[in-house]
C-alpha atoms as a PDB file:
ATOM      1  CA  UNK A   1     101.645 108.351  76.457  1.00  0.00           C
ATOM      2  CA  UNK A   2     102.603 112.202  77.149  1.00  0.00           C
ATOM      3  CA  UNK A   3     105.721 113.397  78.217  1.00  0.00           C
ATOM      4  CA  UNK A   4     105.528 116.327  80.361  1.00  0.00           C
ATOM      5  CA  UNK A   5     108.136 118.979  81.392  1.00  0.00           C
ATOM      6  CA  UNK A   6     108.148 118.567  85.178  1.00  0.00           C
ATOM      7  CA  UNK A   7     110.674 121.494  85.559  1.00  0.00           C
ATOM      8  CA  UNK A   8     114.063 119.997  85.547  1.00  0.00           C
ATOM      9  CA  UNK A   9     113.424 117.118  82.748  1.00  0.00           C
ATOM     10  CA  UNK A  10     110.714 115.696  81.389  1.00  0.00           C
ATOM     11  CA  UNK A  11     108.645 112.558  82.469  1.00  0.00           C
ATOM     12  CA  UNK A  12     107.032 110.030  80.295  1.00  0.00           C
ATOM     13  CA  UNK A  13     103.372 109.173  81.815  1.00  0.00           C
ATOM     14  CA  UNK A  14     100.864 106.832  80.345  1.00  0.00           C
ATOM     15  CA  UNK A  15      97.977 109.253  81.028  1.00  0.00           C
ATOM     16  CA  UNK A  16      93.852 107.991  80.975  1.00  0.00           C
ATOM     17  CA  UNK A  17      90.728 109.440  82.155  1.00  0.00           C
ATOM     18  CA  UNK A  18      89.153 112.360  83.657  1.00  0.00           C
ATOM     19  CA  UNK A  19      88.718 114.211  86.706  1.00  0.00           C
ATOM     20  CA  UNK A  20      90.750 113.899  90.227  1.00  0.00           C
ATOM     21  CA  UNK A  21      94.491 113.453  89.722  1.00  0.00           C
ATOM     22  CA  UNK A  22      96.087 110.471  90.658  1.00  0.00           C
ATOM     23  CA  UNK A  23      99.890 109.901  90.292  1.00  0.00           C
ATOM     24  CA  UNK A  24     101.156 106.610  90.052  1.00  0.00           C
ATOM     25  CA  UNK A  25     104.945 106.098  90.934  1.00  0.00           C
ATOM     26  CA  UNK A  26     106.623 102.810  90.631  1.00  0.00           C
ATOM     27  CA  UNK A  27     109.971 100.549  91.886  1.00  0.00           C
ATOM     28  CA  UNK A  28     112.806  99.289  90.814  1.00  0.00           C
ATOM     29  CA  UNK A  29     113.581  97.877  88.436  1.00  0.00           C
ATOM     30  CA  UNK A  30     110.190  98.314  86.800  1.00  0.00           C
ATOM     31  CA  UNK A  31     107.928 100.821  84.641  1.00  0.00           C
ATOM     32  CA  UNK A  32     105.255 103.233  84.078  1.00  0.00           C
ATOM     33  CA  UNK A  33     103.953  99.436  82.749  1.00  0.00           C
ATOM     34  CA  UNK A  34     104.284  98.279  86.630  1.00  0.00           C
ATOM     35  CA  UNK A  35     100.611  99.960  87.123  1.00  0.00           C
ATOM     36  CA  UNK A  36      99.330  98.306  84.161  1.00  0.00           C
ATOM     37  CA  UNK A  37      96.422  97.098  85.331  1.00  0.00           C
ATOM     38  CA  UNK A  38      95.685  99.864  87.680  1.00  0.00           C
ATOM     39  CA  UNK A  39      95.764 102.899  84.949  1.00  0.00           C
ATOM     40  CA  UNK A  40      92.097 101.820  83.512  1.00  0.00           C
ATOM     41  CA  UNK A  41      90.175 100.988  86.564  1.00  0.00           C
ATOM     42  CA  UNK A  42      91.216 103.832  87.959  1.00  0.00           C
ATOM     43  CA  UNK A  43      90.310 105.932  85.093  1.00  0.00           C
ATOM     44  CA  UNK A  44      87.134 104.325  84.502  1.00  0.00           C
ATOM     45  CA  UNK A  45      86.256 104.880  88.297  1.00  0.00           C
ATOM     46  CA  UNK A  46      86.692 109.020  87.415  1.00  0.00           C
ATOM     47  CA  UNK A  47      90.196 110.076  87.829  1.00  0.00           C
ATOM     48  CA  UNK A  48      92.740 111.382  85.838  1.00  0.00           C
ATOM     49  CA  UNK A  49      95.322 108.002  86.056  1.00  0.00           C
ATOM     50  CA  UNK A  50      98.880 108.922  85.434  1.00  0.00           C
ATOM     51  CA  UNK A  51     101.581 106.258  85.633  1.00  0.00           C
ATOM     52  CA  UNK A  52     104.665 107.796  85.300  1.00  0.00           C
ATOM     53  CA  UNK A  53     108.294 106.516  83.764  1.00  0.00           C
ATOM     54  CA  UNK A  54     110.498 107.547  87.745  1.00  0.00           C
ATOM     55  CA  UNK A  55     113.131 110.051  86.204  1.00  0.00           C
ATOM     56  CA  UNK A  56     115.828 107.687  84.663  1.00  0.00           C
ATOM     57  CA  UNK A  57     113.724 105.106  83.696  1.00  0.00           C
ATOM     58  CA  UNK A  58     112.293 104.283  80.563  1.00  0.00           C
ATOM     59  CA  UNK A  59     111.445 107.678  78.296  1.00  0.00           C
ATOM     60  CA  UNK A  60     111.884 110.038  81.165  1.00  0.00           C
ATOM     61  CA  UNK A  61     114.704 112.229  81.614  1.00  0.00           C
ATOM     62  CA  UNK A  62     117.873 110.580  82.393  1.00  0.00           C
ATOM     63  CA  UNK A  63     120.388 112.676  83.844  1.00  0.00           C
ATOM     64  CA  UNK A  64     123.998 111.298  84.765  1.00  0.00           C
ATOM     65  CA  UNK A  65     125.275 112.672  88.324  1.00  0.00           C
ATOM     66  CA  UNK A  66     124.478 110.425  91.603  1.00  0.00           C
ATOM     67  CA  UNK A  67     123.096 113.177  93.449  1.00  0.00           C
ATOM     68  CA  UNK A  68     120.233 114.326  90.590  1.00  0.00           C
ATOM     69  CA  UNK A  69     118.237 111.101  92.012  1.00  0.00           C
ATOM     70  CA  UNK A  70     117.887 112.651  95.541  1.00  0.00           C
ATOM     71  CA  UNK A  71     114.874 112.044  97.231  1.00  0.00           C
ATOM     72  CA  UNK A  72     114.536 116.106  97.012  1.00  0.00           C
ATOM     73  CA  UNK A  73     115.057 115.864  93.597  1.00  0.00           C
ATOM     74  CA  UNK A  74     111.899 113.464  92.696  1.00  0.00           C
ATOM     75  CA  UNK A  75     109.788 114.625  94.977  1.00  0.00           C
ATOM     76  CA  UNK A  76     110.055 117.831  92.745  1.00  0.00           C
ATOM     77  CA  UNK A  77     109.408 115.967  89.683  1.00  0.00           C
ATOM     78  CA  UNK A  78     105.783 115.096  91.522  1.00  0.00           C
ATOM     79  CA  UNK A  79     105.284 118.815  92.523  1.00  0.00           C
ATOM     80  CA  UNK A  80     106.441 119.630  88.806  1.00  0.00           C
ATOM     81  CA  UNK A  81     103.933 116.989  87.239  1.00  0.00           C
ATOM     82  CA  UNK A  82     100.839 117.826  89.956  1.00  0.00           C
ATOM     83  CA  UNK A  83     101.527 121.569  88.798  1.00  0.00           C
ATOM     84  CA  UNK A  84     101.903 120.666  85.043  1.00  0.00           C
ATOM     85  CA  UNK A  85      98.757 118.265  85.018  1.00  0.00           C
ATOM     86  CA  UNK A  86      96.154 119.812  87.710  1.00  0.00           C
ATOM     87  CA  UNK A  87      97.228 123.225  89.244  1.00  0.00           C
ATOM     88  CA  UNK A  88      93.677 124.015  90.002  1.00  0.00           C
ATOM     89  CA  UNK A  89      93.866 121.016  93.020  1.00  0.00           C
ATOM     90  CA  UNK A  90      95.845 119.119  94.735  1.00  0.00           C
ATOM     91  CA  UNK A  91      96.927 115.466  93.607  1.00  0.00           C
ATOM     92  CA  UNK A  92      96.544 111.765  95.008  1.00  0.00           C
ATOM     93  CA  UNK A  93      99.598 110.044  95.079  1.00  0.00           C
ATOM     94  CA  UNK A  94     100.237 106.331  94.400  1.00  0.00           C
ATOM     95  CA  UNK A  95     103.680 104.238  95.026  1.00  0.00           C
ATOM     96  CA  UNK A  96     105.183 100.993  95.259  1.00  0.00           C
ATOM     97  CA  UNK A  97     108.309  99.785  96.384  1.00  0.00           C
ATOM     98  CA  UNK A  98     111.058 103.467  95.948  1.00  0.00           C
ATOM     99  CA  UNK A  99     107.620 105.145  94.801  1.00  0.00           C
ATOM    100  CA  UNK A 100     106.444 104.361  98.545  1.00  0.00           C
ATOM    101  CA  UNK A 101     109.002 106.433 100.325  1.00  0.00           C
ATOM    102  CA  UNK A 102     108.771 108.458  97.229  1.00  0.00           C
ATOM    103  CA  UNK A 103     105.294 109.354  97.974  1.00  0.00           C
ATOM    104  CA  UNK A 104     105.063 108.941 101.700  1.00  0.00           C
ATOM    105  CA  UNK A 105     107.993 111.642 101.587  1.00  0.00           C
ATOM    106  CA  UNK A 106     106.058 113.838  98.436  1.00  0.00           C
ATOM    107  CA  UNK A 107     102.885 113.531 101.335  1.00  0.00           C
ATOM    108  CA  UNK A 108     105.123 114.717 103.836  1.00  0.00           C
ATOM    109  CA  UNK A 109     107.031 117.570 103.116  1.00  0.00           C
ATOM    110  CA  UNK A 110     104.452 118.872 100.281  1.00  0.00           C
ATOM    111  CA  UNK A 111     101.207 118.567 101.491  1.00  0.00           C
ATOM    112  CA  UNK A 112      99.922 121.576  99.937  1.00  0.00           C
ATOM    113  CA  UNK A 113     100.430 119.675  96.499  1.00  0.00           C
ATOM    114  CA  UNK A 114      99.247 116.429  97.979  1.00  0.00           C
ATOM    115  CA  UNK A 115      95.732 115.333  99.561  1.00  0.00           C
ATOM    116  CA  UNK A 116      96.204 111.987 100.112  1.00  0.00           C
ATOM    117  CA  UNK A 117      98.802 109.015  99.602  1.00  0.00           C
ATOM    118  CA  UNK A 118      98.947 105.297  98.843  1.00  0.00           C
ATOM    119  CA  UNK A 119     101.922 102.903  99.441  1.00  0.00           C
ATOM    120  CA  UNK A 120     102.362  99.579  98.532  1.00  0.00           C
ATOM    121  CA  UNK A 121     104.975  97.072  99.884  1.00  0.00           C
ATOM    122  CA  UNK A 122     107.214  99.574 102.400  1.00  0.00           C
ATOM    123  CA  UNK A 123     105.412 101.528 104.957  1.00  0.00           C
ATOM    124  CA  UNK A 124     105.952 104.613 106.119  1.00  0.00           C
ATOM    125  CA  UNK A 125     108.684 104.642 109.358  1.00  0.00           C
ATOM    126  CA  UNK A 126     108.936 108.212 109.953  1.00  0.00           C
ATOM    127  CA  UNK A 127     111.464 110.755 109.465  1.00  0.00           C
ATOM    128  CA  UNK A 128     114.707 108.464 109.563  1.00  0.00           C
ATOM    129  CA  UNK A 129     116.932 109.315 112.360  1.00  0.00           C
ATOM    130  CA  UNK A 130     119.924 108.548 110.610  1.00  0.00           C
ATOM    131  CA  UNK A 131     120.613 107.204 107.110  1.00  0.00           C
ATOM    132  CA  UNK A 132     119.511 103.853 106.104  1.00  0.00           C
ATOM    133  CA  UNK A 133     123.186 103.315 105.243  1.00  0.00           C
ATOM    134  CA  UNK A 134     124.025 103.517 108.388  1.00  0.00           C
ATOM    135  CA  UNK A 135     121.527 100.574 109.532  1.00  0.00           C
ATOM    136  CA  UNK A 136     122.445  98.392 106.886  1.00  0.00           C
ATOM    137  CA  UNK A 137     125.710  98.259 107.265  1.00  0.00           C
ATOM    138  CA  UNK A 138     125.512  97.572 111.043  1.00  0.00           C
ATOM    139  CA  UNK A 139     123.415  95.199 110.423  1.00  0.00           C
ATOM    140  CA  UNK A 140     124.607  93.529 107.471  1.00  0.00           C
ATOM    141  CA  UNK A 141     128.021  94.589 105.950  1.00  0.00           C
ATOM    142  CA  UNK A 142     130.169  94.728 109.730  1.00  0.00           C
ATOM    143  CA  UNK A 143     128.810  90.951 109.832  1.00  0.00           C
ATOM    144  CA  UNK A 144     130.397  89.862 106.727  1.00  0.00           C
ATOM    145  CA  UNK A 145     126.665  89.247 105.368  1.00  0.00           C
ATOM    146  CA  UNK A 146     125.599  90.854 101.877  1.00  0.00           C
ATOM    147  CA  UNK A 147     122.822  93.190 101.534  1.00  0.00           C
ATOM    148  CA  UNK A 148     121.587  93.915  97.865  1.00  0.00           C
ATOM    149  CA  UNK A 149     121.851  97.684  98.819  1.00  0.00           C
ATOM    150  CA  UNK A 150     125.522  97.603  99.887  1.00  0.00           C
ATOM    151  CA  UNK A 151     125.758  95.930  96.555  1.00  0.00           C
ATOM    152  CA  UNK A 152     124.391  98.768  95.046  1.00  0.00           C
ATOM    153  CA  UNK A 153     126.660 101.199  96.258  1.00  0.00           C
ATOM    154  CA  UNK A 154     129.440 101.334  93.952  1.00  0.00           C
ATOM    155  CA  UNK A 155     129.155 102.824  90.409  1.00  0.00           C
ATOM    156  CA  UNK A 156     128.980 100.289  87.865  1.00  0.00           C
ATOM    157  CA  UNK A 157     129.172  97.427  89.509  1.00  0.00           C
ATOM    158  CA  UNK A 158     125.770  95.987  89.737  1.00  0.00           C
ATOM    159  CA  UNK A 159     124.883  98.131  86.639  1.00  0.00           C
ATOM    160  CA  UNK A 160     127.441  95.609  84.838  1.00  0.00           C
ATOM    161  CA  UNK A 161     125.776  92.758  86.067  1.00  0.00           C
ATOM    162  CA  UNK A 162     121.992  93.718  85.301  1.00  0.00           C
ATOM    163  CA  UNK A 163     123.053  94.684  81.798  1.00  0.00           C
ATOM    164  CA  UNK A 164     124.665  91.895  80.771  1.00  0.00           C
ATOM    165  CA  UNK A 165     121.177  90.556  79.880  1.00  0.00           C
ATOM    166  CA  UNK A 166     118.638  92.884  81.738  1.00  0.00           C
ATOM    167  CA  UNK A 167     116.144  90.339  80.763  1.00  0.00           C
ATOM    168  CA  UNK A 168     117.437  87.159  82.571  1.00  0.00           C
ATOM    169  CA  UNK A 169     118.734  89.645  85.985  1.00  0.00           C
ATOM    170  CA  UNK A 170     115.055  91.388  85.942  1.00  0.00           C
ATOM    171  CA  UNK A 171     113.641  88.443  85.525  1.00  0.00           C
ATOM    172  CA  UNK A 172     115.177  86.503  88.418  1.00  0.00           C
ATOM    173  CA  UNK A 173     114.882  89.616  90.965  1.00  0.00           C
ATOM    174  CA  UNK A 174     111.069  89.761  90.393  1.00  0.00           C
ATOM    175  CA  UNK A 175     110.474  85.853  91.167  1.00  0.00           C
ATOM    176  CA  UNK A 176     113.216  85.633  94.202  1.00  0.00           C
ATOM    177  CA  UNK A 177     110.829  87.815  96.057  1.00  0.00           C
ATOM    178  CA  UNK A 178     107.641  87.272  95.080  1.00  0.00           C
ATOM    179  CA  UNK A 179     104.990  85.513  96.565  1.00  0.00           C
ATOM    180  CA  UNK A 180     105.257  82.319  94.558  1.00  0.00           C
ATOM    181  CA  UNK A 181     108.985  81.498  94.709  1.00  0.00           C
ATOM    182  CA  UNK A 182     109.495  78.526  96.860  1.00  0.00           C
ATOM    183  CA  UNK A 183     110.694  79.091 100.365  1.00  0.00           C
ATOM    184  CA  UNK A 184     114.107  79.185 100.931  1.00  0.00           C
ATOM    185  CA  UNK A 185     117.006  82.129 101.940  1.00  0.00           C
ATOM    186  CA  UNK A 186     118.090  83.344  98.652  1.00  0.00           C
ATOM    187  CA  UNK A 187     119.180  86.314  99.729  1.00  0.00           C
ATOM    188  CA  UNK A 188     121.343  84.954 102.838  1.00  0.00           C
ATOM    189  CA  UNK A 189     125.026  84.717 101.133  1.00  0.00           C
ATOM    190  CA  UNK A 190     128.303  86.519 101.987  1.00  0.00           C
ATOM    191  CA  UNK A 191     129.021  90.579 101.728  1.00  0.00           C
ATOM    192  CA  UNK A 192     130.960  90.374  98.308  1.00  0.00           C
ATOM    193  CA  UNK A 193     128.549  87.693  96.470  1.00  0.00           C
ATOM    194  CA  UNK A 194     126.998  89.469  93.906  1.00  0.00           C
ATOM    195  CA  UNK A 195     123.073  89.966  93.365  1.00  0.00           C
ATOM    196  CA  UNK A 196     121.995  86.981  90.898  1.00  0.00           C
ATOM    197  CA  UNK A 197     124.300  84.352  92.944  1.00  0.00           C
ATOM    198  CA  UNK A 198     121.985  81.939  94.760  1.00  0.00           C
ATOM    199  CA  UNK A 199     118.949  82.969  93.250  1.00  0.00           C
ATOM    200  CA  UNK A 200     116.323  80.287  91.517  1.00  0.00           C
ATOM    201  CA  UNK A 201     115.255  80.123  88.175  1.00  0.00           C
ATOM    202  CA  UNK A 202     112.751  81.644  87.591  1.00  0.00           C
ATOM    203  CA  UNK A 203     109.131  79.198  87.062  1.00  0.00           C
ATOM    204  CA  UNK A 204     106.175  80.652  85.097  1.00  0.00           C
ATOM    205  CA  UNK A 205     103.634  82.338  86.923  1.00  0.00           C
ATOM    206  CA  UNK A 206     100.343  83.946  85.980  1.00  0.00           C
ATOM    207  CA  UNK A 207     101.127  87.913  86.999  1.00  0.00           C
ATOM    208  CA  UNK A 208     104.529  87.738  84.779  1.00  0.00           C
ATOM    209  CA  UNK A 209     104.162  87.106  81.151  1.00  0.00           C
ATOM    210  CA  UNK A 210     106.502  86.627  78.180  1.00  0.00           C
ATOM    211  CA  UNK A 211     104.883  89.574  76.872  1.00  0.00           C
ATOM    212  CA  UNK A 212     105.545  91.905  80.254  1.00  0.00           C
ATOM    213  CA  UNK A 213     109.158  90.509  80.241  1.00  0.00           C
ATOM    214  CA  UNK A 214     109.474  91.464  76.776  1.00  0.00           C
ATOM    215  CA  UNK A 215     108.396  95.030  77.867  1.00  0.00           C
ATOM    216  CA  UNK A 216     110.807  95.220  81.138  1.00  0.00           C
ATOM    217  CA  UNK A 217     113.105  93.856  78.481  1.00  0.00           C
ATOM    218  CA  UNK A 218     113.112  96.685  76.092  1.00  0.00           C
ATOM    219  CA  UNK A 219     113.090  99.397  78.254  1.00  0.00           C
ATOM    220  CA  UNK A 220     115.893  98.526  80.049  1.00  0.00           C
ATOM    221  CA  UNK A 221     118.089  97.731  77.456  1.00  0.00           C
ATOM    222  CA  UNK A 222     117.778 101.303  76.252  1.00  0.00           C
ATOM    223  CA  UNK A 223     117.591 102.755  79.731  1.00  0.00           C
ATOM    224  CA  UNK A 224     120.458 101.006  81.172  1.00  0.00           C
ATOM    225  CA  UNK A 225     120.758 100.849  85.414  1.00  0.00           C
ATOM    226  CA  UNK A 226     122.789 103.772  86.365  1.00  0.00           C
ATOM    227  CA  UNK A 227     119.588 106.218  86.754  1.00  0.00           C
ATOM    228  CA  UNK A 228     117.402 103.416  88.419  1.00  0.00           C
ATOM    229  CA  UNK A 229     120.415 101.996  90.518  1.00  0.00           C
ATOM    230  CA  UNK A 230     121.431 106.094  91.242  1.00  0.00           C
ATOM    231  CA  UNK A 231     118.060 105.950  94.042  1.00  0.00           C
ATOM    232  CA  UNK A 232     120.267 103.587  95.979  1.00  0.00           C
ATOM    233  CA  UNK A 233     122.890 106.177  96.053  1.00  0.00           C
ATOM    234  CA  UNK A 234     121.130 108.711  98.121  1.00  0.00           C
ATOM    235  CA  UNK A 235     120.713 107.907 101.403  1.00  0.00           C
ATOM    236  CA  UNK A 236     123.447 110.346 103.575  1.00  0.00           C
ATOM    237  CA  UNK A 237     121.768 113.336 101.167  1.00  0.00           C
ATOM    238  CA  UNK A 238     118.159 112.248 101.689  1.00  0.00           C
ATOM    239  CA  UNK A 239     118.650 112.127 105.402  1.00  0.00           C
ATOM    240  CA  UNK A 240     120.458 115.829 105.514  1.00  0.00           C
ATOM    241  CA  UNK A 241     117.354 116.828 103.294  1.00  0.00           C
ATOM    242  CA  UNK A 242     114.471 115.250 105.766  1.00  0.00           C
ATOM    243  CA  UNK A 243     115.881 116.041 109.160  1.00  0.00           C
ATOM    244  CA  UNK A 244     113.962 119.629 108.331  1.00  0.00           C
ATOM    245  CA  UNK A 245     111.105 117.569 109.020  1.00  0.00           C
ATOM    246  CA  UNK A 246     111.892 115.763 111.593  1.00  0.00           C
ATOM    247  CA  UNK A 247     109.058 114.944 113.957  1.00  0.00           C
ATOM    248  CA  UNK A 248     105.945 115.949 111.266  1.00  0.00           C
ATOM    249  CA  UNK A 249     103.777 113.253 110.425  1.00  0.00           C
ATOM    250  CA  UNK A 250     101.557 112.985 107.579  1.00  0.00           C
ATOM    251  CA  UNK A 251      98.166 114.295 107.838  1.00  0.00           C
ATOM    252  CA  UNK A 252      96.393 113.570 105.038  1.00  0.00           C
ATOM    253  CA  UNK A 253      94.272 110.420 104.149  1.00  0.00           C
ATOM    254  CA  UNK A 254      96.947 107.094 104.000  1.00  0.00           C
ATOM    255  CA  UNK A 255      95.832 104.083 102.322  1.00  0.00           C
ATOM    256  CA  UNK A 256      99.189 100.867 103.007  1.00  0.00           C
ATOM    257  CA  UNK A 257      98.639  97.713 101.538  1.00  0.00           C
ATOM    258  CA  UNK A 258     101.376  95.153 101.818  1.00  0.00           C
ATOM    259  CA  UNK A 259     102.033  91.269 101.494  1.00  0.00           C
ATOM    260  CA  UNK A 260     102.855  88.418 104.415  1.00  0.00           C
ATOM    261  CA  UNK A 261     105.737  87.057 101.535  1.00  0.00           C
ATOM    262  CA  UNK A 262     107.002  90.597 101.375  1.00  0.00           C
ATOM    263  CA  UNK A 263     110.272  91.239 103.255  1.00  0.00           C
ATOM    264  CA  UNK A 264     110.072  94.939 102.846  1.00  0.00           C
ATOM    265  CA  UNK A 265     106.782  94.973 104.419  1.00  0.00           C
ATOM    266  CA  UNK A 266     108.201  93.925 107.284  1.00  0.00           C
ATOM    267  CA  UNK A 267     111.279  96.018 107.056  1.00  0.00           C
ATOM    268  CA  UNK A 268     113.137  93.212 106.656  1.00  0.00           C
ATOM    269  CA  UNK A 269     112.551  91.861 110.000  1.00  0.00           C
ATOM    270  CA  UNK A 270     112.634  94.887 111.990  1.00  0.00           C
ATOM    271  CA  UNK A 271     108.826  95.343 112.473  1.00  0.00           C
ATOM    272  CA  UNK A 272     106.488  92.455 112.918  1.00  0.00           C
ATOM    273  CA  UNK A 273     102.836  94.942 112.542  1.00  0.00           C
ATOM    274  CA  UNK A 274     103.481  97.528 109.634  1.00  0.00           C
ATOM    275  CA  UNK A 275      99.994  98.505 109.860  1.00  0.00           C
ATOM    276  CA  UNK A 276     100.715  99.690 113.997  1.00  0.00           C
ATOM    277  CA  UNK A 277     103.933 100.953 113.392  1.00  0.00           C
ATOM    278  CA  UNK A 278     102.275 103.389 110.575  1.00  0.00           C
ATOM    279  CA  UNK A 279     100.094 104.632 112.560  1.00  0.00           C
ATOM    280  CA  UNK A 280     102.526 106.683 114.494  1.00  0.00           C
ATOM    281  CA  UNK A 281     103.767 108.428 111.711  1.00  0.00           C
ATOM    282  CA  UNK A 282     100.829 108.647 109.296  1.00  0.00           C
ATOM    283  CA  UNK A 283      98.026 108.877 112.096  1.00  0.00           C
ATOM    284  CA  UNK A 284      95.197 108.116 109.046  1.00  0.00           C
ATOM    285  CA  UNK A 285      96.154 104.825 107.406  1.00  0.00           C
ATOM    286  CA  UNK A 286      94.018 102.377 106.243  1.00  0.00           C
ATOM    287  CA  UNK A 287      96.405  99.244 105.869  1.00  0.00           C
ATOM    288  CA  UNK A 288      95.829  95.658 104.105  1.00  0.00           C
ATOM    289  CA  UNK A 289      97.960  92.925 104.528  1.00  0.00           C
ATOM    290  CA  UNK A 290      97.432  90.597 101.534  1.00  0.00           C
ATOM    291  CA  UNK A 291      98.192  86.728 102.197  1.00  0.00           C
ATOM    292  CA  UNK A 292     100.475  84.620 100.500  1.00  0.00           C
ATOM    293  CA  UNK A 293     101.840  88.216  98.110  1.00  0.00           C
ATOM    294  CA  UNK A 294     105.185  88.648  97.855  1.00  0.00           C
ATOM    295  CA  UNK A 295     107.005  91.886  96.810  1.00  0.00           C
ATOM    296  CA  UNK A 296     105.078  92.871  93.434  1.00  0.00           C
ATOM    297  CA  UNK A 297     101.955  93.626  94.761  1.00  0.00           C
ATOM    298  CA  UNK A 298      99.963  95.104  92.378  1.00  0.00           C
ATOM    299  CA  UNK A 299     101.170  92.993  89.921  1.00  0.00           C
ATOM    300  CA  UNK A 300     100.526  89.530  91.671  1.00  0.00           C
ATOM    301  CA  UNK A 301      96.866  90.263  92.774  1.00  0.00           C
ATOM    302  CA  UNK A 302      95.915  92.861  91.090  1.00  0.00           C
ATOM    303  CA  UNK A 303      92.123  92.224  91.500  1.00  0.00           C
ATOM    304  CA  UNK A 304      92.390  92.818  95.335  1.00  0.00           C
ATOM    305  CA  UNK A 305      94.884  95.772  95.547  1.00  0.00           C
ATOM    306  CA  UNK A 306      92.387  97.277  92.598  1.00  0.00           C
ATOM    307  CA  UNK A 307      89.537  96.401  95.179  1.00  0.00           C
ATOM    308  CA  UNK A 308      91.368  97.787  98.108  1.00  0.00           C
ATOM    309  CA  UNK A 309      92.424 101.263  96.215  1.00  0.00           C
ATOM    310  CA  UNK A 310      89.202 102.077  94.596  1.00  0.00           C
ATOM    311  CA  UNK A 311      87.132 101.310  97.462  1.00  0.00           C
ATOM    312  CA  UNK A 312      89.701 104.248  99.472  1.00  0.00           C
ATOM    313  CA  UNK A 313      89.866 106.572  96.466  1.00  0.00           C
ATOM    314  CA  UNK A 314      86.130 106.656  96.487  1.00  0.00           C
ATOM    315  CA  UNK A 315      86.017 107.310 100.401  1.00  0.00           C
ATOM    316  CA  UNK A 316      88.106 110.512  99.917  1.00  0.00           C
END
C-alpha cells in the first residue's frame, strides 16, 4: 500500500508489479479491495497494477464540500497519480461501476495522459446532452417512482441510513443486484421509500466472503458515506464541465465488459446492445457481455473478466 500525493490530496493505492501502468478505479460503495483479484494477475502479466482508494474512500483524501467530488475533480486525481507514478508514458486505465464514467471521461478529455481504457458494468454513452438529473427525474421522480439516485440527493439522508450498520446496508446493496439474487423488482417501490426497503436478505455466495465483508466493513465505518455518496451530487457541474467536449469521442483502444443481470449495463432499460451503442462514441471497443453476472463484475467471475482483460492488455 502507498499513498501518493496526486496534487490536491493524497490517494491510497495497493501498488504491485512492474512495467506499463495500469490504474484501477472502483464503485460505490466499494474499495481499492474491489480489484482484489485483478491487482496480481495483472502484475504478474508485466504491468505496474495500481488499485486505488476513489478520493473519499477508504485512506484517501477525504475532503468535505459537495462540489470537491466533481467529475473534473477526479479525473485530476488520475492525471495527478499517472504523473506521480509514470511521467515517462502514458497510463491504462481500468473502472467499474463510477470508475467507468470515471475513466471513459479521464480517456476522453485527457488523452495525452491516457492510451487506452477499460470499463466494466456502464458503458460509455457519449458526452451527456443534459444532466443525468434531469433524465432521472423525468423518468422516475415526476412518476412518483423512487430512484436510488434521487435518494441520494440530499445531504445526510442516505448517509444516515448506510451508517447505521454499513455492514448489513453494504451488504444488502451488493446481493440486490448481483447476478445471483433471485429475480424479482426490488428496486420498484415509491419516490420517498428509502434504499434498504424491499430489498432481500442477503444468501451466501461464493464471490462475497465473511472475510471481504469484514473488509467493506471496516473501511466504511471509518470512512463514513458523505465522500462516496458526494459522486451522486455532481451531475448539473459535471455536465457544465463536459459540454467543452461535446461531440469528441474516444480514440484510444476501449476494452467494455458487462453482465446480462446488470441493470446498468443496460442503462437501466434505455439501451438493449451496449456493445453497438459504444461504438458510436468510443469507435475502438472490444465489448463482452458475460451471462448470468450481475452488477459486481469483477468480483462475481473474476476468472473470465481476468481472461477478457489480459488477453486486451496484451493486444495493446
Amino acid at each position: 500500500m502507498q499513498n501518493i500525493d496526486v496534487g490536491e490530496l493524497t490517494l491510497r493505492c495497493a501498488v504491485e508489479g512492474e512495467g506499463p501502468l495500469v490504474i484501477m478505479v472502483h464503485g460505490f460503495p466499494e474499495s481499492w479491495y474491489s480489484w482484489r483479484h485483478q491487482i496480481g494477475p495483472v502484475a504478474d502479466a508485466g504491468f505496474t497494477a495500481c488499485a486505488i482508494d476513489v478520493r473519499g474512500y477508504g485512506g484517501s483524501g477525504k475532503p468535505d464540500p459537495v462540489e470537491a467530488y466533481s467529475m473534473e475533480r477526479i479525473v485530476g486525481d488520475l492525471v495527478g497519480l499517472r504523473m506521480a507514478l509514470q511521467p515517462d508514458r502514458p497510463a491504462i486505465l481500468v473502472g467499474h461501476d463510477w470508475g467507468a464514467p470515471i475513466v471513459w471521461n479521464s480517456a476522453l478529455t485527457h488523452p495525452e495522459h491516457f492510451r487506452a481504457v477499460a470499463g466494466l458494468s456502464v458503458p460509455f454513452a457519449g458526452v451527456p446532452a443534459r444532466p443525468f438529473s434531469e433524465v432521472f427525474r423525468e423518468h422516475f421522480t415526476s412518476q412518483g417512482k423512487y430512484f436510488y439516485q434521487e435518494y441520494f440527493q440530499a445531504e445526510g439522508v442516505a448517509e444516515a441510513e448506510a451508517e447505521a450498520d454499513p455492514r448489513d446496508w453494504v451488504h444488502r446493496m451488493m446481493y440486490s443486484i448481483s447476478g445471483d439474487v433471485p429475480a424479482g423488482a426490488y428496486w420498484d417501490k415509491e419516490y420517498g421509500a428509502t434504499f434498504l426497503e424491499g430489498l432481500p436478505d442477503p444468501q451466501p455466495v461464493p464471490w462475497l466472503t465473511e472475510a471481504d465483508m469484514d473488509y467493506y466493513e471496516g473501511e466504511f465505518r471509518q470512512s463514513g458515506f458523505r465522500g462516496p455518496l458526494n459522486r451522486y451530487r455532481n451531475h448539473e457541474r459535471d455536465f457544465e464541465w463536459l459540454k467543452a467536449w461535446q461531440g469528441k469521442r474516444i480514440e484510444q483502444p476501449a476494452l467494455f465488459i458487462g453482465g446480462t443481470r446488470d441493470p446498468a449495463t443496460y442503462l437501466f432499460g434505455a439501451v438493449t446492445d451496449p456493445i453497438a451503442m459504444m461504438r458510436m462514441f468510443a469507435p475502438k471497443v472490444e465489448g463482452h457481455i458475460l451471462e448470468g453476472v450481475g452488477h459486481w463484475t469483477q468480483q462475481e467471475r473474476p476468472e473470465e473478466v481476468n481472461r477478457l482483460l489480459l488477453d486486451w492488455l496484451g493486444r495493446l
